[in-house]
Protein backbone atom coordinates (compact mmCIF):
# COMPACT_ATOMS: atom_id res chain seq x y z
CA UNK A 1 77.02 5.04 -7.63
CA UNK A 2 75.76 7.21 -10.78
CA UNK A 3 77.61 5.15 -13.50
CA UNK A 4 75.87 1.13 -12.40
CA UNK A 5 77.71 -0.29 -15.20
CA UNK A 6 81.13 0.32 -13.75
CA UNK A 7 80.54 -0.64 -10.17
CA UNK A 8 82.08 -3.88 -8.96
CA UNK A 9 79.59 -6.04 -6.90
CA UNK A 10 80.77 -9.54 -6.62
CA UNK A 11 83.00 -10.11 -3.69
CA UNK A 12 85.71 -12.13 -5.30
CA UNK A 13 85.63 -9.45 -7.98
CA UNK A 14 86.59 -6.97 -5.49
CA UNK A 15 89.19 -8.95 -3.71
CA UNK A 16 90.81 -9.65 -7.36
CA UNK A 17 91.41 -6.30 -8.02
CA UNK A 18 92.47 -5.35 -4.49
CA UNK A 19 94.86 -8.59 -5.05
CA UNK A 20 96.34 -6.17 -8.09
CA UNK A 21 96.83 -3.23 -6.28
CA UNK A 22 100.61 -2.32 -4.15
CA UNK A 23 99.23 0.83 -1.84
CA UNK A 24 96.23 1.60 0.03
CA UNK A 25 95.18 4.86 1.21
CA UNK A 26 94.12 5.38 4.48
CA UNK A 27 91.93 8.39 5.94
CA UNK A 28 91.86 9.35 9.45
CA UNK A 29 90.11 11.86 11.43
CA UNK A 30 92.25 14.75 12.28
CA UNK A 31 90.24 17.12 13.91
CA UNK A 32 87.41 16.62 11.26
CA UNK A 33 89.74 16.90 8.47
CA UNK A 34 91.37 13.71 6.80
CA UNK A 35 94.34 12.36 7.45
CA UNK A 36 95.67 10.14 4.25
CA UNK A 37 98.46 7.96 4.17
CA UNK A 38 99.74 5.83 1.20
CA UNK A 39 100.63 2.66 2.77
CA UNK A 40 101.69 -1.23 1.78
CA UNK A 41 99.37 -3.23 2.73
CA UNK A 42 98.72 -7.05 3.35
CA UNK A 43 95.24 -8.37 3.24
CA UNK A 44 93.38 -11.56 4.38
CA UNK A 45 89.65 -12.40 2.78
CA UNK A 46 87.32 -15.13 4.30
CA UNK A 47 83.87 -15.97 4.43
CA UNK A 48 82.74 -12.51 2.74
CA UNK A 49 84.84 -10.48 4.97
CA UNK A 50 88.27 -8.52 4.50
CA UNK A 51 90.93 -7.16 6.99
CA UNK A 52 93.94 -5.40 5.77
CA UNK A 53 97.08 -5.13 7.45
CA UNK A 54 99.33 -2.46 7.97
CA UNK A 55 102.56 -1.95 9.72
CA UNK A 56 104.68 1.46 10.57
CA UNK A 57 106.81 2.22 13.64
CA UNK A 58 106.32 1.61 16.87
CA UNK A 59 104.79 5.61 17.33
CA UNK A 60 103.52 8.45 15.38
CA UNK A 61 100.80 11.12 14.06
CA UNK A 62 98.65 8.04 12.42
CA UNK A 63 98.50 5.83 16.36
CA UNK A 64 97.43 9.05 17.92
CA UNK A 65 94.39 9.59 15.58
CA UNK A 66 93.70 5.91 15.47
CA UNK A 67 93.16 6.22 19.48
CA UNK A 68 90.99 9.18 19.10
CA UNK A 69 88.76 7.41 16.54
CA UNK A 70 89.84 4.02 14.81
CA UNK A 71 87.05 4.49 11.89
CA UNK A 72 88.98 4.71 8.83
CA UNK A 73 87.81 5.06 4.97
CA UNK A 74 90.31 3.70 2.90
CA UNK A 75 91.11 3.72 -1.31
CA UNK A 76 93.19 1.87 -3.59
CA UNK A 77 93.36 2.07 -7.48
CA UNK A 78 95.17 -0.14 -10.54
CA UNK A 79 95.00 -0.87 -13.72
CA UNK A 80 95.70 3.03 -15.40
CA UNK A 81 96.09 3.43 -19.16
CA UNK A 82 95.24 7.13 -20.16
CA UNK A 83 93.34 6.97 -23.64
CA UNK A 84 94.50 10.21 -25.75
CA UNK A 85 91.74 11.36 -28.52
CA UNK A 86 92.87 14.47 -30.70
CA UNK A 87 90.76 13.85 -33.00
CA UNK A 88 87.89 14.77 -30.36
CA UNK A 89 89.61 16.61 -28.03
CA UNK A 90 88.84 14.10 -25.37
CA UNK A 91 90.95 12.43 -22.66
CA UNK A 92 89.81 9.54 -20.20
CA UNK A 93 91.67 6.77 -18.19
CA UNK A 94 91.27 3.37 -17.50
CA UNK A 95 91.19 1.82 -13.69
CA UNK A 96 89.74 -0.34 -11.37
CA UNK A 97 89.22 0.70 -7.61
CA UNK A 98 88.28 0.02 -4.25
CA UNK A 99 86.42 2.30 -1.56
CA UNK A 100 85.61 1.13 1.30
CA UNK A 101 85.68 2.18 5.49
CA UNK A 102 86.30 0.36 8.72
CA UNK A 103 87.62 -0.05 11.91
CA UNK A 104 91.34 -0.30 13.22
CA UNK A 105 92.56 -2.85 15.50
CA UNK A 106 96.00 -3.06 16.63
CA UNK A 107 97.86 -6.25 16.30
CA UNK A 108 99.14 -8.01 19.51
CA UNK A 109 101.82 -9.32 19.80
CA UNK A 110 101.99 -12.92 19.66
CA UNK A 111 100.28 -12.33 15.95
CA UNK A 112 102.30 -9.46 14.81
CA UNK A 113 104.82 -11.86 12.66
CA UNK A 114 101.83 -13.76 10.84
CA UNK A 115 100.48 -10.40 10.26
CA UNK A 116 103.45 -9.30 8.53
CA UNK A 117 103.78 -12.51 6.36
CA UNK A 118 100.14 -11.83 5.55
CA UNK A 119 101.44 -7.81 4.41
CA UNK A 120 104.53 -9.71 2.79
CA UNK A 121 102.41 -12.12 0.72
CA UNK A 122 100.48 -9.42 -1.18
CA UNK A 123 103.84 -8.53 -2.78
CA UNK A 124 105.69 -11.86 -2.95
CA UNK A 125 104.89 -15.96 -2.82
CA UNK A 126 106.21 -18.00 0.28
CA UNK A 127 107.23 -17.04 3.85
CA UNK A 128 109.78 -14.00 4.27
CA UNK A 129 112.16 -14.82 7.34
CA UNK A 130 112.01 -11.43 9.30
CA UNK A 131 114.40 -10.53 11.88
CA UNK A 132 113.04 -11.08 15.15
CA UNK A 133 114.76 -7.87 16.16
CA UNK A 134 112.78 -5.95 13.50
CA UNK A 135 109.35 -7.55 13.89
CA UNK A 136 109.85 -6.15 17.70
CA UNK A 137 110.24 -2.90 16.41
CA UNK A 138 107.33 -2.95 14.21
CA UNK A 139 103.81 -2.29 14.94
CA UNK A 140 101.04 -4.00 12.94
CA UNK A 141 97.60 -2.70 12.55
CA UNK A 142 94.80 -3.87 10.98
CA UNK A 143 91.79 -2.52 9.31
CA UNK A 144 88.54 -4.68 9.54
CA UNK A 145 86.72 -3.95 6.58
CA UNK A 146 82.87 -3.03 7.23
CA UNK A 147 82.03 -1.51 3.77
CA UNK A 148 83.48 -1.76 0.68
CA UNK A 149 82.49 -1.09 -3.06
CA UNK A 150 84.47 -1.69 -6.41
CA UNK A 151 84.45 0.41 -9.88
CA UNK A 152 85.76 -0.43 -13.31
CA UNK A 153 86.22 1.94 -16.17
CA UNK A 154 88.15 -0.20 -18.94
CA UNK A 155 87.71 1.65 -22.55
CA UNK A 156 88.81 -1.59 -24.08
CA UNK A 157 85.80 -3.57 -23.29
């Protein structure tokens, strides 16, 4: 990272502002280009390692790359304020992010409605009551997080 004074090293740090964040972008391989999707995400951290959780419908474009390769890179951002200067001509924005790459997994399943209230807690407290007919619908997916780093630029501090 060129600018060491805005990377993010602490763990808890990084799970904070991933905590902050409502979408995660996830890059495929597509025939050596990248595939990126914007999705909701759920996430569970223990013991210095992160999945996140995804779910979509039971078929589509994103399954068929994940069986080709299930190495992923993913991104997720928060926190922007743009800072406006006219006095110097200058422009810059605040943020905090998250880059990081894994593998995908899908979700079996007999665990496919505790992964969705783990997606459903990053965006509200307590249990959601699904309907069973939807959760059978739905497939889960998660991404086990192998590497992962964190930035901050915050003009305030």
């Amino acid at each position: 990272m060129r600018r060491k004074e805005r990377e993010v090293t602490d763990f808890e740090e990084m799970i904070a502002i991933m905590g902050k964040c409502d979408v995660c972008r996830l890059a495929l391989n597509n025939d050596g280009y990248p595939y990126i999707l914007p999705l909701n995400f759920g996430m569970k951290a223990e013991d210095g390692s992160v999945e996140l959780y995804f779910h979509g419908a039971s078929e589509g474009m994103k399954y068929e790359l994940i069986q080709k390769d299930n190495r992923a890179g993913f991104e997720m951002d928060c926190g922007h304020v743009l800072h406006l200067s006219e006095n110097n001509c200058s422009c810059t924005m605040d943020y905090e992010s998250i880059v990081g790459r894994g593998h995908i997994e899908m979700v079996p399943d007999e665990e496919k409605y505790d992964a969705l209230q783990i997606l459903m807690q990053h965006y509200r407290e307590g249990n959601f009551p699904f309907n069973h007919a939807a959760v059978s619908k739905t497939r889960m997916f998660r991404l086990i997080v192998e590497q992962m780093t964190g930035k901050i630029r915050n003009k305030r501090k």
